[in-house]
C-alpha atoms as a PDB file:
ATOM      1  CA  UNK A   1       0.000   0.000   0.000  1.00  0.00           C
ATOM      2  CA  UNK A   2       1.596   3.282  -1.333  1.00  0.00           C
ATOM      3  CA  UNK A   3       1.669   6.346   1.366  1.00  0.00           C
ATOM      4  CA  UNK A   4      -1.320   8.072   0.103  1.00  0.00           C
ATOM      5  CA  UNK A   5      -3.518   5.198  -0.143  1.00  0.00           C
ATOM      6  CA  UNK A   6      -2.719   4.898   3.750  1.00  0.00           C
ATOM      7  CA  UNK A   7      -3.682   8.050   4.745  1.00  0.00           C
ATOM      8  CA  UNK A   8      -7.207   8.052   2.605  1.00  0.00           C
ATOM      9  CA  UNK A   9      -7.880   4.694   4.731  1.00  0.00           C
ATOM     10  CA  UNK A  10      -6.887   6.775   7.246  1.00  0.00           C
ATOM     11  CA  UNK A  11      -8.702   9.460   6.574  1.00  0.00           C
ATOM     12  CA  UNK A  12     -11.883   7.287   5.958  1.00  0.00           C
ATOM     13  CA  UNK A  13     -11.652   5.779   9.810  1.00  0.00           C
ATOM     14  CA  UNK A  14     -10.974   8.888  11.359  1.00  0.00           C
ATOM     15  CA  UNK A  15     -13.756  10.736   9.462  1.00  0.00           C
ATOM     16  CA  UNK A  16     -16.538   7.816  11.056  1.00  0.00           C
ATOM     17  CA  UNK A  17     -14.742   8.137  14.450  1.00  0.00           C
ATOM     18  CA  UNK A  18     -15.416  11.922  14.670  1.00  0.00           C
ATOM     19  CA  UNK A  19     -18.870  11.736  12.991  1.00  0.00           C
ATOM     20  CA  UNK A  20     -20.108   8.810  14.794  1.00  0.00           C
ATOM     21  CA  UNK A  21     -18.699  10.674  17.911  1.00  0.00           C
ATOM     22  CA  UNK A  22     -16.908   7.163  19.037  1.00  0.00           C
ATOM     23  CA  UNK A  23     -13.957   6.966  21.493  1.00  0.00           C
ATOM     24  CA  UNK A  24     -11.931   4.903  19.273  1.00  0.00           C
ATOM     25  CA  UNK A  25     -11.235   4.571  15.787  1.00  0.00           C
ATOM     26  CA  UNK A  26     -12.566   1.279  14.173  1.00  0.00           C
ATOM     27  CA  UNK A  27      -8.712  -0.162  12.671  1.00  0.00           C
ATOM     28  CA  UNK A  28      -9.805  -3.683  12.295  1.00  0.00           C
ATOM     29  CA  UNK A  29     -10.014  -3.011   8.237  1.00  0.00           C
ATOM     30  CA  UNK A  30      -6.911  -0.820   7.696  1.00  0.00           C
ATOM     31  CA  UNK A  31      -3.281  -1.609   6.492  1.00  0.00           C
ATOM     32  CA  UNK A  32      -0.350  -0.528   8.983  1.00  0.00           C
ATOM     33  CA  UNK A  33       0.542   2.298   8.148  1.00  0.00           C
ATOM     34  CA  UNK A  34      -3.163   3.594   7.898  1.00  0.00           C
ATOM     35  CA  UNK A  35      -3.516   2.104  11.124  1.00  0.00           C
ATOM     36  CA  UNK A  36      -0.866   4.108  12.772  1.00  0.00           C
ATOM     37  CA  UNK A  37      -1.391   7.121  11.618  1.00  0.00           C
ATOM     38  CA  UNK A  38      -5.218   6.910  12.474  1.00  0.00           C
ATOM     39  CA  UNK A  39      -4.805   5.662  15.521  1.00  0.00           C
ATOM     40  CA  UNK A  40      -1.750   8.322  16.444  1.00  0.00           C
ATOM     41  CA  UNK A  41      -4.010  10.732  14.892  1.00  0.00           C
ATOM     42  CA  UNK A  42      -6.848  10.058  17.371  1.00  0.00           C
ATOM     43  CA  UNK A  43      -4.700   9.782  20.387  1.00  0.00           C
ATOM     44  CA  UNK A  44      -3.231  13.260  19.959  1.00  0.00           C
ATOM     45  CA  UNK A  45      -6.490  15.086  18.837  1.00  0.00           C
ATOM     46  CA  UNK A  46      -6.655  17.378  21.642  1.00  0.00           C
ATOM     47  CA  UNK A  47      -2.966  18.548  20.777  1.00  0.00           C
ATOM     48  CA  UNK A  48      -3.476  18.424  17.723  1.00  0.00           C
ATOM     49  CA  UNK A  49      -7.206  20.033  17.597  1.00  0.00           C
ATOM     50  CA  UNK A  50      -5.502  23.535  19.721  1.00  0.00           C
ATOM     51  CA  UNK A  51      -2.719  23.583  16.677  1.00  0.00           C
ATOM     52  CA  UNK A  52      -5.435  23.871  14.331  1.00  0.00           C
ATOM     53  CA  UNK A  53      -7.632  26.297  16.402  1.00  0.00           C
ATOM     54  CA  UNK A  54      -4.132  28.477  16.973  1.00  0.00           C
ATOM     55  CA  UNK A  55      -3.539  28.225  13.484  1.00  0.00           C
ATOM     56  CA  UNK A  56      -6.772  28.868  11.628  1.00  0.00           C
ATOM     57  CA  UNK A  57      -8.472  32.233  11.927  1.00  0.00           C
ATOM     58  CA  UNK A  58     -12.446  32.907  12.378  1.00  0.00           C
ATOM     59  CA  UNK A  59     -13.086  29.364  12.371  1.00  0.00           C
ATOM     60  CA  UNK A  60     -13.616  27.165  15.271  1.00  0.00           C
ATOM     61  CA  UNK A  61     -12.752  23.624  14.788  1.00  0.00           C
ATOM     62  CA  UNK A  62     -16.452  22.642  15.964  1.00  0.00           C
ATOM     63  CA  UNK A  63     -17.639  24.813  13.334  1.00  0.00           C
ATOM     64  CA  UNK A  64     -15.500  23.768  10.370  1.00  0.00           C
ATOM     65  CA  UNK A  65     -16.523  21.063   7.921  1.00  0.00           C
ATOM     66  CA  UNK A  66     -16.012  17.090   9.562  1.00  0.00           C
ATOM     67  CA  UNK A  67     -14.106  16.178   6.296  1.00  0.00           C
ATOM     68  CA  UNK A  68     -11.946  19.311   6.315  1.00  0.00           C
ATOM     69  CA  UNK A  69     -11.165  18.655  10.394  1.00  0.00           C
ATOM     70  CA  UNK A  70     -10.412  15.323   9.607  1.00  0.00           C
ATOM     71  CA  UNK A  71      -7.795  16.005   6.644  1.00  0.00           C
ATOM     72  CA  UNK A  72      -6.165  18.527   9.028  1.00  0.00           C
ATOM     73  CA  UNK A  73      -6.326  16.878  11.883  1.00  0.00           C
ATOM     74  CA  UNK A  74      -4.121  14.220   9.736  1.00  0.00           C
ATOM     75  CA  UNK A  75      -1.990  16.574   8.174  1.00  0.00           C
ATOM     76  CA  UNK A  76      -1.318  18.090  11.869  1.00  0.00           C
ATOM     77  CA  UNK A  77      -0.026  14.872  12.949  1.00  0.00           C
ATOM     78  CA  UNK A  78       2.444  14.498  10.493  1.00  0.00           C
ATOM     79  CA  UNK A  79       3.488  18.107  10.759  1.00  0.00           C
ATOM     80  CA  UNK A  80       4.048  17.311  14.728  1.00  0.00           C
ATOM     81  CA  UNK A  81       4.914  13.563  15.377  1.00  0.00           C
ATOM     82  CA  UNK A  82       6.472  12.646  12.110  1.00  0.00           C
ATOM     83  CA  UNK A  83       9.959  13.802  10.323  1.00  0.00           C
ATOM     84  CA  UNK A  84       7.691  13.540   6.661  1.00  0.00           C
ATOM     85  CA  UNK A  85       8.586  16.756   4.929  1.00  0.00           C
ATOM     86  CA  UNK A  86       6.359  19.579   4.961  1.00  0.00           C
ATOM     87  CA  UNK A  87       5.786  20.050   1.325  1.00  0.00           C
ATOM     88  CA  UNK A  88       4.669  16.673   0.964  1.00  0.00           C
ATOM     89  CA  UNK A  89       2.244  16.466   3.961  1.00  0.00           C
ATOM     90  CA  UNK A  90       0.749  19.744   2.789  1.00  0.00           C
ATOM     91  CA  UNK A  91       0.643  18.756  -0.619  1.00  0.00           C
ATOM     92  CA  UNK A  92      -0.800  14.867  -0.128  1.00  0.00           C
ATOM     93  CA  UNK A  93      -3.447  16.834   2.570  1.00  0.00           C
ATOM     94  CA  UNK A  94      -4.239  19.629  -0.141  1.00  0.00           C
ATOM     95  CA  UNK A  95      -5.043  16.916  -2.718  1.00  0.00           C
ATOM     96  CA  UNK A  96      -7.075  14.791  -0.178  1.00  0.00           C
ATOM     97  CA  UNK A  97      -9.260  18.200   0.257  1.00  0.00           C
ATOM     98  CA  UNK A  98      -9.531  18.471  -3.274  1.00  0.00           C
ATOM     99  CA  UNK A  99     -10.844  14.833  -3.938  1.00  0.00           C
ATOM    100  CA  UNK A 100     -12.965  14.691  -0.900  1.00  0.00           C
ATOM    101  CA  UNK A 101     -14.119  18.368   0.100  1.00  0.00           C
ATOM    102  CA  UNK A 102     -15.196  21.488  -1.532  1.00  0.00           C
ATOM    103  CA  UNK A 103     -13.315  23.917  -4.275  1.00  0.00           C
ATOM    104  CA  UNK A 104     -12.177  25.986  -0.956  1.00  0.00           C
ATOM    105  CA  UNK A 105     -11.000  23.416   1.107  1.00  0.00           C
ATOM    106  CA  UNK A 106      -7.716  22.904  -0.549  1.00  0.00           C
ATOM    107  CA  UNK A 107      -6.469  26.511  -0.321  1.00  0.00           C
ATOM    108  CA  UNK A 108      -7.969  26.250   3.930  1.00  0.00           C
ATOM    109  CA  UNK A 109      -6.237  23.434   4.591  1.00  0.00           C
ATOM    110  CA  UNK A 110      -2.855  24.375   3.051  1.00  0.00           C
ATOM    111  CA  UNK A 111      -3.012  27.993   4.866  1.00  0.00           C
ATOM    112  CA  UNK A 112      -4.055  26.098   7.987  1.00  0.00           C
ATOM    113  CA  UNK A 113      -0.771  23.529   7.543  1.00  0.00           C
ATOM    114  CA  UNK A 114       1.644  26.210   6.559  1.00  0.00           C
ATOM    115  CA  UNK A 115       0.842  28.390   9.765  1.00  0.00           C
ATOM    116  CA  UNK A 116       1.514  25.504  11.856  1.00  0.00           C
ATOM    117  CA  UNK A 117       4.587  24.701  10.250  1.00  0.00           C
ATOM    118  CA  UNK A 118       6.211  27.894  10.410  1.00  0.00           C
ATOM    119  CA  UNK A 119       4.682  28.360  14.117  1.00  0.00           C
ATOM    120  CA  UNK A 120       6.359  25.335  14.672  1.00  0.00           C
ATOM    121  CA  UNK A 121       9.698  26.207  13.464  1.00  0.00           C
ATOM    122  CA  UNK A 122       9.459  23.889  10.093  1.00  0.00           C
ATOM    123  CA  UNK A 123       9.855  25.717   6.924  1.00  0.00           C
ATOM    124  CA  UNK A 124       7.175  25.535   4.174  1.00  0.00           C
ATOM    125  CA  UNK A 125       7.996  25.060   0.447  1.00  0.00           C
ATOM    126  CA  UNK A 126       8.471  28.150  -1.617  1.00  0.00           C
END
């Protein structure tokens, strides 16, 4: 299973976790990867939910889009916990926007990523 492919599994489970409003996310389908990053993902929401609330102006995260809190949610993760470059976890959570969200959602979720990185000392892609 290639990178991407993990993180849309990953995507998918932690999108029904946060809808569903469960404690856990349901794993028992998912590849490795996609279950590590879900379930990393899930265990540092709170961490990762005040990053995106720091980050992303007039919007609350309780008031954006499930989909759109899910991809950054992900994307957060990576940024934080992971040594994946920035450009790519922008880019792979920009395109996961575009194939799953709204026209909008790409350009929100890359502003939203590239605050955090910088904030967090990582540099962003020219």
């Amino acid at each position: 299973m290639t990178k991407p492919e993990a993180r849309a599994q990953a995507l998918g489970a932690l999108y029904a976790a946060d809808v569903l409003g469960t404690d856990a996310v349901d794993v028992d389908h998912l590849g490795g990867r996609a279950t590590t990053l879900a379930t990393s993902t899930w265990l540092h929401r709170g961490d990762i939910d005040a990053a995106i609330e720091a980050a992303s102006t007039r919007w609350r995260i309780d008031r954006m889009p499930a989909i759109d809190r899910t991809i950054l949610r992900l994307g957060v993760y990576e940024l934080i916990y992971t040594d994946m470059p920035v450009g790519v976890v922008i880019s792979e959570a920009v395109e996961l926007a575009k194939q799953y969200s709204t026209a909008k959602s790409g350009s929100f979720v890359n502003g939203v990523l590239s605050a955090i990185a910088t904030a967090g000392g990582r540099s962003t892609p020219v």
